[in-house]
C-alpha atoms as a PDB file:
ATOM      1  CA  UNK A   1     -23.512 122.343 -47.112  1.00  0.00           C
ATOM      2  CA  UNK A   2     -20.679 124.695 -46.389  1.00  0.00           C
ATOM      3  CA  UNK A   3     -21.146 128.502 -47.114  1.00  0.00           C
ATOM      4  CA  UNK A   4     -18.174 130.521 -48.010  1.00  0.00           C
ATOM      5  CA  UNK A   5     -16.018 127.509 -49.624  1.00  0.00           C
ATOM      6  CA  UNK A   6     -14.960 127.972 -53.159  1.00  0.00           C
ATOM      7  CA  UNK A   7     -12.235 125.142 -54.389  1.00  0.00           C
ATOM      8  CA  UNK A   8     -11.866 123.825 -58.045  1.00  0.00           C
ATOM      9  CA  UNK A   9     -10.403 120.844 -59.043  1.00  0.00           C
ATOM     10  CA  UNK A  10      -7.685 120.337 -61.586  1.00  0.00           C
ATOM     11  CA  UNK A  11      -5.880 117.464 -63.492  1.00  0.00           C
ATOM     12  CA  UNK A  12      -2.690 117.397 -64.600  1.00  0.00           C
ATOM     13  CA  UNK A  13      -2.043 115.707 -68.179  1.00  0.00           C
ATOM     14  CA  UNK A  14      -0.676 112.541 -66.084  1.00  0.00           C
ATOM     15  CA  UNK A  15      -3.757 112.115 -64.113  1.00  0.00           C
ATOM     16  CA  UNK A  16      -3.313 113.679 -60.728  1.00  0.00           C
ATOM     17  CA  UNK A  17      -6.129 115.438 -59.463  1.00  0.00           C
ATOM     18  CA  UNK A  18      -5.386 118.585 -57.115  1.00  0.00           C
ATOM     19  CA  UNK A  19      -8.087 120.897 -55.097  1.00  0.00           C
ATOM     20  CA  UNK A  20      -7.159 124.226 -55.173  1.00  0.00           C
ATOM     21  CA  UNK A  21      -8.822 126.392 -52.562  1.00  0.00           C
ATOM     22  CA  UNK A  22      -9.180 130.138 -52.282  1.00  0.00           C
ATOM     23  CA  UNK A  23      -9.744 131.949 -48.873  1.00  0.00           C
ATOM     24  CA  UNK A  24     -11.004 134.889 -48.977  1.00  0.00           C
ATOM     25  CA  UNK A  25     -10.237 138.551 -46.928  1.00  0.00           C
ATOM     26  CA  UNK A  26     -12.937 140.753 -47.587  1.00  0.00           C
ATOM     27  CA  UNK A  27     -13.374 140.963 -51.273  1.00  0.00           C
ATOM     28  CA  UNK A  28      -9.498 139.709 -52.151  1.00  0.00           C
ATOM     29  CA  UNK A  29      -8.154 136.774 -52.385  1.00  0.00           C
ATOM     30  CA  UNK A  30      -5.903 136.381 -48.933  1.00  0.00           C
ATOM     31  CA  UNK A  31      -4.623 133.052 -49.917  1.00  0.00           C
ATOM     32  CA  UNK A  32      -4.361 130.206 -52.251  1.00  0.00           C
ATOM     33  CA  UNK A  33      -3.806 126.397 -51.035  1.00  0.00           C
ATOM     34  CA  UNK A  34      -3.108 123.606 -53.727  1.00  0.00           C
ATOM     35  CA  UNK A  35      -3.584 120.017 -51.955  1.00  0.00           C
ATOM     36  CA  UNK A  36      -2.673 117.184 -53.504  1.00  0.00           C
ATOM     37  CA  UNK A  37      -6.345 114.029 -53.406  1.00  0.00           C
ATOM     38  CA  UNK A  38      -5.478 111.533 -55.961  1.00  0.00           C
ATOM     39  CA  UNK A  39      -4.839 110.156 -59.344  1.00  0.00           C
ATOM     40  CA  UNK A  40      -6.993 109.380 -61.997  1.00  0.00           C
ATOM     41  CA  UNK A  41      -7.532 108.710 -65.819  1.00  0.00           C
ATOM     42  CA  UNK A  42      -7.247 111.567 -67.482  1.00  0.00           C
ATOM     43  CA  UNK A  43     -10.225 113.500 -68.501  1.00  0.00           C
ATOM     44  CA  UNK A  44     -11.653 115.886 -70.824  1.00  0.00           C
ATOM     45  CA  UNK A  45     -14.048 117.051 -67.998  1.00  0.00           C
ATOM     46  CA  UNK A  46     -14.675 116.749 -64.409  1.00  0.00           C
ATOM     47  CA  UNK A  47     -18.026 117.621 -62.805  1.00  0.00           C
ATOM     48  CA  UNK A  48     -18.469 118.124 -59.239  1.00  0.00           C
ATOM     49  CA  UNK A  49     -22.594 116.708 -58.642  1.00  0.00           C
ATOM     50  CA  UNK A  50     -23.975 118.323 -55.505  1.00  0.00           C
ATOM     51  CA  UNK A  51     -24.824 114.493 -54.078  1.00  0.00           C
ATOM     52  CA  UNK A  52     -20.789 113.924 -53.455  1.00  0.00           C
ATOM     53  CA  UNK A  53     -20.118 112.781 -56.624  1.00  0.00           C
ATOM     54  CA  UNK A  54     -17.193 113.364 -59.416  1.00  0.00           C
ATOM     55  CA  UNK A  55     -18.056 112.576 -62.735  1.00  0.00           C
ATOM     56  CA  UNK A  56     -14.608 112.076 -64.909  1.00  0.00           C
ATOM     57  CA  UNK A  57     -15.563 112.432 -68.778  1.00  0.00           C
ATOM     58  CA  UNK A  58     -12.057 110.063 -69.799  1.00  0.00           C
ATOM     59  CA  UNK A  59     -10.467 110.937 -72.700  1.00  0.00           C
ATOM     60  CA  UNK A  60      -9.611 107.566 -73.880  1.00  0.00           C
ATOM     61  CA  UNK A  61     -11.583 104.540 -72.241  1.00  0.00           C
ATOM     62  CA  UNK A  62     -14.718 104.284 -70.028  1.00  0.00           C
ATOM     63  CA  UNK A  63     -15.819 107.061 -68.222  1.00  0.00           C
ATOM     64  CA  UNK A  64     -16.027 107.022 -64.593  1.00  0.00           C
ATOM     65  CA  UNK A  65     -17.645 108.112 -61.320  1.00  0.00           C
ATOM     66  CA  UNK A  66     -16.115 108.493 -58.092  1.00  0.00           C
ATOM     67  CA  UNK A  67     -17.891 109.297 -54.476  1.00  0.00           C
ATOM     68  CA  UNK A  68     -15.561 111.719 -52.099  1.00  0.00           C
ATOM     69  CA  UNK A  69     -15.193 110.596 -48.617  1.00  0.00           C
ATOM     70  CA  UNK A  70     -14.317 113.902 -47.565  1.00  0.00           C
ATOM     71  CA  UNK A  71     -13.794 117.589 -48.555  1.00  0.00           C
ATOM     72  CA  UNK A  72      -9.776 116.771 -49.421  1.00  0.00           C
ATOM     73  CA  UNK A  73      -8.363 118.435 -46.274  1.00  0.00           C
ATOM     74  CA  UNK A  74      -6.511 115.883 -44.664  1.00  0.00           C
ATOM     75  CA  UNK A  75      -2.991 116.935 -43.186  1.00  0.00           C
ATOM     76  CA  UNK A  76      -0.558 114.237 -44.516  1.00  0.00           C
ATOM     77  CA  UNK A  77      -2.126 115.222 -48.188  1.00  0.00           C
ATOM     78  CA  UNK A  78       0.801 117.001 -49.862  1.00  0.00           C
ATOM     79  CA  UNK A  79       0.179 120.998 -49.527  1.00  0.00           C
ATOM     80  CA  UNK A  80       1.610 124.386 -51.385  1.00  0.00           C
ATOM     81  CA  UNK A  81       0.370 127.274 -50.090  1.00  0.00           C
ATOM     82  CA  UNK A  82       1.063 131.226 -50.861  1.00  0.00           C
ATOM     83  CA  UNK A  83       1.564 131.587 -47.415  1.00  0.00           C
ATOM     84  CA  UNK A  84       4.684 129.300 -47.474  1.00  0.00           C
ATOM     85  CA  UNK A  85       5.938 131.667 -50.586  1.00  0.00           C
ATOM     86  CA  UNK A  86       5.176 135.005 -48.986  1.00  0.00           C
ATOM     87  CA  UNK A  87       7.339 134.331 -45.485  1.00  0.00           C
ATOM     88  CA  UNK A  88       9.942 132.599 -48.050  1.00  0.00           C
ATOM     89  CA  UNK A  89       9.464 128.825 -47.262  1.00  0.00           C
ATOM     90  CA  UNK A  90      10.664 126.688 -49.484  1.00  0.00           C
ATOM     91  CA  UNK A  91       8.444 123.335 -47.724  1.00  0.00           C
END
């Protein structure tokens, strides 16, 4: 268990499935990083289940549930950050 790390999760309407991850400064938010982990059928909800487990409520078909393998911070995973918009990068 990791203390201090708040993401969420979030689908777009094609499927792909993005962590978002705020780091905190105090009590404000300091930044906000958007990494891309994968696609999957879309759902009408997605539970995180404390044993590592993502339970994907589909909206048409079979649900499904998916173990992570990691936390989602790999460094060829496509990343946005604020960072990158504050110092005006456009990467």
């Amino acid at each position: 268990r990791q203390t201090g790390l708040f993401f969420v999760l979030l689908q777009t309407e094609l499927g792909d499935v993005y962590k978002v991850t705020l780091q905190f400064s105090g009590e404000a938010v300091a930044e906000v990083v958007v990494r891309y982990l994968d696609s999957i059928p879309t759902a009408v909800a997605l539970v995180i289940l404390r044993t590592g487990f993502l339970f994907s409520a589909s909206e048409a078909g079979n649900h499904a549930l998916f173990q992570f393998q990691g936390i989602g911070d790999d460094d060829d995973a496509p990343t946005a950050s604020s960072a990158q918009l504050e110092a005006g990068d456009d990467a």
